[in-house]
N, C-alpha and C. Protein backbone atom coordinates (compact mmCIF):
# COMPACT_ATOMS: atom_id res chain seq x y z
N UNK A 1 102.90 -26.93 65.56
CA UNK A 1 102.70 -27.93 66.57
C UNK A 1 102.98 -27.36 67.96
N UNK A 2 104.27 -26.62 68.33
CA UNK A 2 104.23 -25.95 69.23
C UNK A 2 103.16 -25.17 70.20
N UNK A 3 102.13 -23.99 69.01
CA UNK A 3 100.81 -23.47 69.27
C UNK A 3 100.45 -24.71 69.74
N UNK A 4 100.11 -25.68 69.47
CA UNK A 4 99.19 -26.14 70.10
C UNK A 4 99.61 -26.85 71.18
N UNK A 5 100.60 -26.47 71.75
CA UNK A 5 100.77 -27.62 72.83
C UNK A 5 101.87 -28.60 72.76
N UNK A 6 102.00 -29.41 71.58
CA UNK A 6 102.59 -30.59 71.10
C UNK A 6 104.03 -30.78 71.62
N UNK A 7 104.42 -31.52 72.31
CA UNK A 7 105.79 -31.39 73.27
C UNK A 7 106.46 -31.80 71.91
N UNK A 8 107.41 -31.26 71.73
CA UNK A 8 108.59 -31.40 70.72
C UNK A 8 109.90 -31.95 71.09
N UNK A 9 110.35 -33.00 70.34
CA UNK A 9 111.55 -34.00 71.10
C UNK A 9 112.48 -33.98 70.15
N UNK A 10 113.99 -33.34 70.32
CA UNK A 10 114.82 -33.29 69.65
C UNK A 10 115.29 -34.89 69.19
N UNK A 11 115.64 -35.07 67.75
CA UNK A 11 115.92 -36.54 67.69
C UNK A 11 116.99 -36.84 66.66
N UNK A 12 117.66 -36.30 66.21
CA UNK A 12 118.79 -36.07 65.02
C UNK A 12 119.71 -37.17 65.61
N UNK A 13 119.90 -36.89 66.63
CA UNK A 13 121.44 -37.60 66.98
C UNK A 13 120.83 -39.08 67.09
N UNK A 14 120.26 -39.75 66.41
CA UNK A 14 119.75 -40.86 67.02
C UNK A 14 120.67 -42.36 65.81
N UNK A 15 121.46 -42.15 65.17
CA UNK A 15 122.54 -42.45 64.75
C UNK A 15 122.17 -42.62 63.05
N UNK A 16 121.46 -41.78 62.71
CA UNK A 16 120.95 -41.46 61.31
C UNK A 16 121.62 -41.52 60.17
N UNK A 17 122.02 -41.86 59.03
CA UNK A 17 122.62 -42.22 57.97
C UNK A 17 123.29 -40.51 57.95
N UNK A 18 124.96 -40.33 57.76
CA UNK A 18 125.28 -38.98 57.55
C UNK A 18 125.06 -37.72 58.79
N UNK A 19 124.87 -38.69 59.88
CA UNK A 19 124.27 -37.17 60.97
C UNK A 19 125.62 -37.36 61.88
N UNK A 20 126.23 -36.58 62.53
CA UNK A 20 127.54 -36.58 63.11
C UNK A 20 126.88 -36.11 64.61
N UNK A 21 126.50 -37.50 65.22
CA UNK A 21 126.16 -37.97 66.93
C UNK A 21 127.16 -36.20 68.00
N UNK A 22 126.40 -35.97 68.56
CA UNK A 22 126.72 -34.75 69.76
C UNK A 22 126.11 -33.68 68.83
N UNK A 23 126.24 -33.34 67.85
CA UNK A 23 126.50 -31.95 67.12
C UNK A 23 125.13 -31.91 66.63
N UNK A 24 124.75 -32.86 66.09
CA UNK A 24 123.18 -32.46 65.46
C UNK A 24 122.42 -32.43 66.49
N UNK A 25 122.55 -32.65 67.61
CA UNK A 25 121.78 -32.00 68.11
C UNK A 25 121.58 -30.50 68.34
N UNK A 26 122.99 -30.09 68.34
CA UNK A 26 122.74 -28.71 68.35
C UNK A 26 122.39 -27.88 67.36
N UNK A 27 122.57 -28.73 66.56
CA UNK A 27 122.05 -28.34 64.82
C UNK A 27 120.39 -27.79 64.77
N UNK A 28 120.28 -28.98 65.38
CA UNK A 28 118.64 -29.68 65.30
C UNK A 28 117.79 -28.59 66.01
N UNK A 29 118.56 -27.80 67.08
CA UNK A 29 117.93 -26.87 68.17
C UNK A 29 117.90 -25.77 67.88
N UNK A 30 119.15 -25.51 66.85
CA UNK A 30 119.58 -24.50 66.28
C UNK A 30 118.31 -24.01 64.95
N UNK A 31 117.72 -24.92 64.37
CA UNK A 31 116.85 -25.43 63.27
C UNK A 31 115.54 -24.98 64.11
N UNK A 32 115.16 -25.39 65.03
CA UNK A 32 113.74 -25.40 65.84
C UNK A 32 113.74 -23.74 66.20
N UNK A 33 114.68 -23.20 66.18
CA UNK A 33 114.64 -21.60 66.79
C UNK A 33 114.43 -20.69 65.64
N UNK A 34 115.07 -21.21 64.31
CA UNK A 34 114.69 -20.80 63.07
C UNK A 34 113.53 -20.59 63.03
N UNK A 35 112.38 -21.95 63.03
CA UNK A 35 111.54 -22.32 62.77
C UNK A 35 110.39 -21.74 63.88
N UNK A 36 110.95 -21.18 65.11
CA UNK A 36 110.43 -19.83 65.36
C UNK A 36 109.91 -20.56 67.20
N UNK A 37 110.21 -20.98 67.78
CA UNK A 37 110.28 -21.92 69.30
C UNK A 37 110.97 -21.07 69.71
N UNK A 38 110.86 -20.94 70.72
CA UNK A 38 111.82 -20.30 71.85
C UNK A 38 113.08 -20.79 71.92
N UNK A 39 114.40 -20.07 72.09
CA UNK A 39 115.76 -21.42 72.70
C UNK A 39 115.24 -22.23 73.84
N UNK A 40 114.33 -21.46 74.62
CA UNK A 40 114.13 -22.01 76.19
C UNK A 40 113.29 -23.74 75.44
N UNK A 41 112.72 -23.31 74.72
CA UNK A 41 111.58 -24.74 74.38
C UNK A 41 112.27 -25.66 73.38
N UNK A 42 113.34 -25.54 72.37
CA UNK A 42 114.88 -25.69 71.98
C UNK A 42 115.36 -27.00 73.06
N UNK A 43 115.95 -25.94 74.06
CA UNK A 43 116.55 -26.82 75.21
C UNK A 43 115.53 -27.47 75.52
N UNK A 44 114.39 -27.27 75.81
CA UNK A 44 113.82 -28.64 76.69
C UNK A 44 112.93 -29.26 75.74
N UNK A 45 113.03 -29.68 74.62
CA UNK A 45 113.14 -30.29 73.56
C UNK A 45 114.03 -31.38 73.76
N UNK A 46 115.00 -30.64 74.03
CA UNK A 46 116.63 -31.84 73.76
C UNK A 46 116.67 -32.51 74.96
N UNK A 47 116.07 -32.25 76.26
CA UNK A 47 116.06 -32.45 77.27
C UNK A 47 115.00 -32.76 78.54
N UNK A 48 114.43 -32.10 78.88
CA UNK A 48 113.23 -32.53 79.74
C UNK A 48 112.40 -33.41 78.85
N UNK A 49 111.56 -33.16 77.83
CA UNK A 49 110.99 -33.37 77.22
C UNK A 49 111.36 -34.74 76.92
N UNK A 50 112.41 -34.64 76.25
CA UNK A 50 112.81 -36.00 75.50
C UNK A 50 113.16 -37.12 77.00
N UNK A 51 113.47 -36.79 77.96
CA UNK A 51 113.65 -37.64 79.09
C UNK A 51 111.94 -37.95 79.70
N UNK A 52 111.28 -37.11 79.62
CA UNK A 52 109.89 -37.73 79.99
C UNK A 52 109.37 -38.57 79.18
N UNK A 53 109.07 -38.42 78.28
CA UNK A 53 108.91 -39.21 77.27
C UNK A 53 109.75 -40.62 77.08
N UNK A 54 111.06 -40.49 77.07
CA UNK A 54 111.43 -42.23 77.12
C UNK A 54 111.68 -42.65 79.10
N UNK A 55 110.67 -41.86 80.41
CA UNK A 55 110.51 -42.48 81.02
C UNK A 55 111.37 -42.28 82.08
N UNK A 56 112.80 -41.45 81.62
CA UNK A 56 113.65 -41.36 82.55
C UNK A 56 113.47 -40.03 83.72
N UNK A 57 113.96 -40.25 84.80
CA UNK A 57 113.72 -39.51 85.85
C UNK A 57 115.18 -38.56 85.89
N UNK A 58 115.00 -37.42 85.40
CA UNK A 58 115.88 -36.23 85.56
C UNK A 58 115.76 -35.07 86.33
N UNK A 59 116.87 -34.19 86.31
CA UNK A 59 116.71 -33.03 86.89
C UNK A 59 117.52 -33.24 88.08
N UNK A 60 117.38 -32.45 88.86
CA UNK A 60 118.22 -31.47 90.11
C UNK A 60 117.83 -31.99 91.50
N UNK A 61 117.10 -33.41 91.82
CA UNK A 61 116.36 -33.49 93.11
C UNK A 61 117.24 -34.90 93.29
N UNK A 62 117.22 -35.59 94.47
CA UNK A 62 117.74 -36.87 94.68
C UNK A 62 116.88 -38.08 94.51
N UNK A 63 117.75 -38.47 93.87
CA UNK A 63 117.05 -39.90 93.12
C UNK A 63 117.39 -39.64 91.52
N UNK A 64 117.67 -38.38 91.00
CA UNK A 64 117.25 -38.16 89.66
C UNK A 64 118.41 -38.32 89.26
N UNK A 65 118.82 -38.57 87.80
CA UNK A 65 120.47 -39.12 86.82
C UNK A 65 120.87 -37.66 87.11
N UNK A 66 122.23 -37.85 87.55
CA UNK A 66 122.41 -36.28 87.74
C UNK A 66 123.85 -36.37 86.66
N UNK A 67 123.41 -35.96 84.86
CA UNK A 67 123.35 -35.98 83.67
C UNK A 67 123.52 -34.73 83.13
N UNK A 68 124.22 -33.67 82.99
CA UNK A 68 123.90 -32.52 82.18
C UNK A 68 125.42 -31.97 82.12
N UNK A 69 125.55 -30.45 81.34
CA UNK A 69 126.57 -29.61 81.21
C UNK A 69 126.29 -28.29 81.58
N UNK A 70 127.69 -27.69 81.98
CA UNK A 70 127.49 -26.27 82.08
C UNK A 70 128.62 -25.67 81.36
N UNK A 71 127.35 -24.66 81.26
CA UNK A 71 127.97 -23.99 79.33
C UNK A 71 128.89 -22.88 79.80
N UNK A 72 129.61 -22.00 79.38
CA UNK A 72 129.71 -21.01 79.38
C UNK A 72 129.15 -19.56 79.15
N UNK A 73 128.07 -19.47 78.59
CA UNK A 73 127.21 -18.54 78.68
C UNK A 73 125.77 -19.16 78.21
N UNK A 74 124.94 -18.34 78.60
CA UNK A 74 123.28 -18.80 77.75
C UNK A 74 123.04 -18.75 76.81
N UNK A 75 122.35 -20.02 76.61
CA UNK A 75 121.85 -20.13 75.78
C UNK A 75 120.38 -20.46 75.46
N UNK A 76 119.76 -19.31 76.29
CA UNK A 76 118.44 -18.58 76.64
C UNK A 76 118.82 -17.42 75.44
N UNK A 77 119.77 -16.52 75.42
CA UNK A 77 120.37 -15.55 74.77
C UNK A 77 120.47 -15.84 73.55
N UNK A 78 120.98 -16.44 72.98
CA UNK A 78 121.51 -17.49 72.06
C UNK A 78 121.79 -18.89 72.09
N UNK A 79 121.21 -19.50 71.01
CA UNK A 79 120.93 -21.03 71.25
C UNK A 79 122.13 -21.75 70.29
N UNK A 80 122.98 -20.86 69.82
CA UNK A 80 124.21 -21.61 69.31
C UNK A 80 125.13 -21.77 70.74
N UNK A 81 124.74 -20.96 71.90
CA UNK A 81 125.68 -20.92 73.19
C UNK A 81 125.76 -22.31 73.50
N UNK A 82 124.33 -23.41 73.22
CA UNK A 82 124.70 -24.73 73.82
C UNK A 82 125.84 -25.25 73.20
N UNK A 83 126.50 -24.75 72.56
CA UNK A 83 127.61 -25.43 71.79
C UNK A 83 129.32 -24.83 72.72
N UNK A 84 128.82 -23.97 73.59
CA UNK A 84 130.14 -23.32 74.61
C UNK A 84 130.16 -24.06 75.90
N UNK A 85 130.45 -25.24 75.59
CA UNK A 85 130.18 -26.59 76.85
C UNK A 85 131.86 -26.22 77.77
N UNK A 86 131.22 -26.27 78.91
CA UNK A 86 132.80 -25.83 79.90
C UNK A 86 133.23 -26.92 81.10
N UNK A 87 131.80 -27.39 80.86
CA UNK A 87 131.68 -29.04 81.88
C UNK A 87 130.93 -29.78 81.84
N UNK A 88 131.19 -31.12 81.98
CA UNK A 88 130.31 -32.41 81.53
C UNK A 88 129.99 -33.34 83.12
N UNK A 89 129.06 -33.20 83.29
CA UNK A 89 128.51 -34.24 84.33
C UNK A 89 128.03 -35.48 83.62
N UNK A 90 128.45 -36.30 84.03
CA UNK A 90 127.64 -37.82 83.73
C UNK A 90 127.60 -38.59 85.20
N UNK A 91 126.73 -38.96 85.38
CA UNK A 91 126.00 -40.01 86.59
C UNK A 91 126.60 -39.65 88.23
N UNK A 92 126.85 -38.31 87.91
CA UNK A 92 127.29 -37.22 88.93
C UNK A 92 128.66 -36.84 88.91
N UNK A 93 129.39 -37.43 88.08
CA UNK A 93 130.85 -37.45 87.89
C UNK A 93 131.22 -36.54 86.86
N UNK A 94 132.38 -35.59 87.32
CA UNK A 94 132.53 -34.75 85.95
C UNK A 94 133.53 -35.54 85.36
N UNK A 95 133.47 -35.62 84.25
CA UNK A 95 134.11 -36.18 82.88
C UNK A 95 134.89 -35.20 81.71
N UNK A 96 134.51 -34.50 81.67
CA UNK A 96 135.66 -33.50 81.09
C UNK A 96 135.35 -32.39 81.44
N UNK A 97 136.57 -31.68 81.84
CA UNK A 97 136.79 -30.11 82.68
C UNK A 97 137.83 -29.39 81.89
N UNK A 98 137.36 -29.39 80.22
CA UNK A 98 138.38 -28.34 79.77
C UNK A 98 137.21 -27.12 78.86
N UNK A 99 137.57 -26.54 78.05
CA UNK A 99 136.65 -25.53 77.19
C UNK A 99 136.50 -26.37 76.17
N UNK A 100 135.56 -27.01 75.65
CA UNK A 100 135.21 -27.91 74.84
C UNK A 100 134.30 -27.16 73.70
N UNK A 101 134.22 -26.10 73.59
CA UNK A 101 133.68 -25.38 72.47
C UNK A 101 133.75 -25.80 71.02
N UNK A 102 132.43 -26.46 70.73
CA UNK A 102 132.42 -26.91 69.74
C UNK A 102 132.78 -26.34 68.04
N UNK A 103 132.64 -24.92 68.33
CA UNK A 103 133.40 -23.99 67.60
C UNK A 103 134.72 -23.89 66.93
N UNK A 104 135.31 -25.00 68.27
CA UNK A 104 137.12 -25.17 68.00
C UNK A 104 136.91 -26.51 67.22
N UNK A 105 135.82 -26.95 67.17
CA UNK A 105 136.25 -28.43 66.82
C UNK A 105 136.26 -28.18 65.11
């Protein structure tokens, strides 16, 4: 589906019988890179993609939900890195500022 175009929308975490909400997603991205996608198309799977599609206005410009994390390393490099979360923005506000590495959890 990819070859052809087909925008791909990460959707695991969507409160699924047995799926543990934050993590499958990274599961899910982790799964799509297997399955041979880029990490880069991975991430915007989980993200651009899936925000165009249900309509919402994201990204980095004013006006837009200013919504995301910054990781500790890439995960362009490696797509288990989205799981080395070091800061949480929500609705421009950071919300947790410790090493949240899902690794420890």
């Amino acid at each position: 589906m990819s070859d052809a175009d087909v925008k791909i929308l990460v959707g695991t975490d969507a409160g699924n019988w047995n799926t543990i909400q934050g993590y499958s997603v990274h599961r899910e991205m982790k799964l799509l890179t297997d399955a041979g996608i880029s990490p880069l198309q991975a991430i915007a799977s989980a993200t651009t993609h899936s925000a165009d599609f249900l309509g919402i206005k994201s990204g980095f410009n004013e006006g837009d939900h200013a919504n995301f994390v910054i990781l500790n390393t890439s995960p362009v490099e490696d797509i288990l890195n989205t799981q080395q979360i070091a800061l949480v923005v929500k609705n421009g506000n950071i919300v947790v500022q410790n090493d949240l590495s899902l690794s420890k959890l």
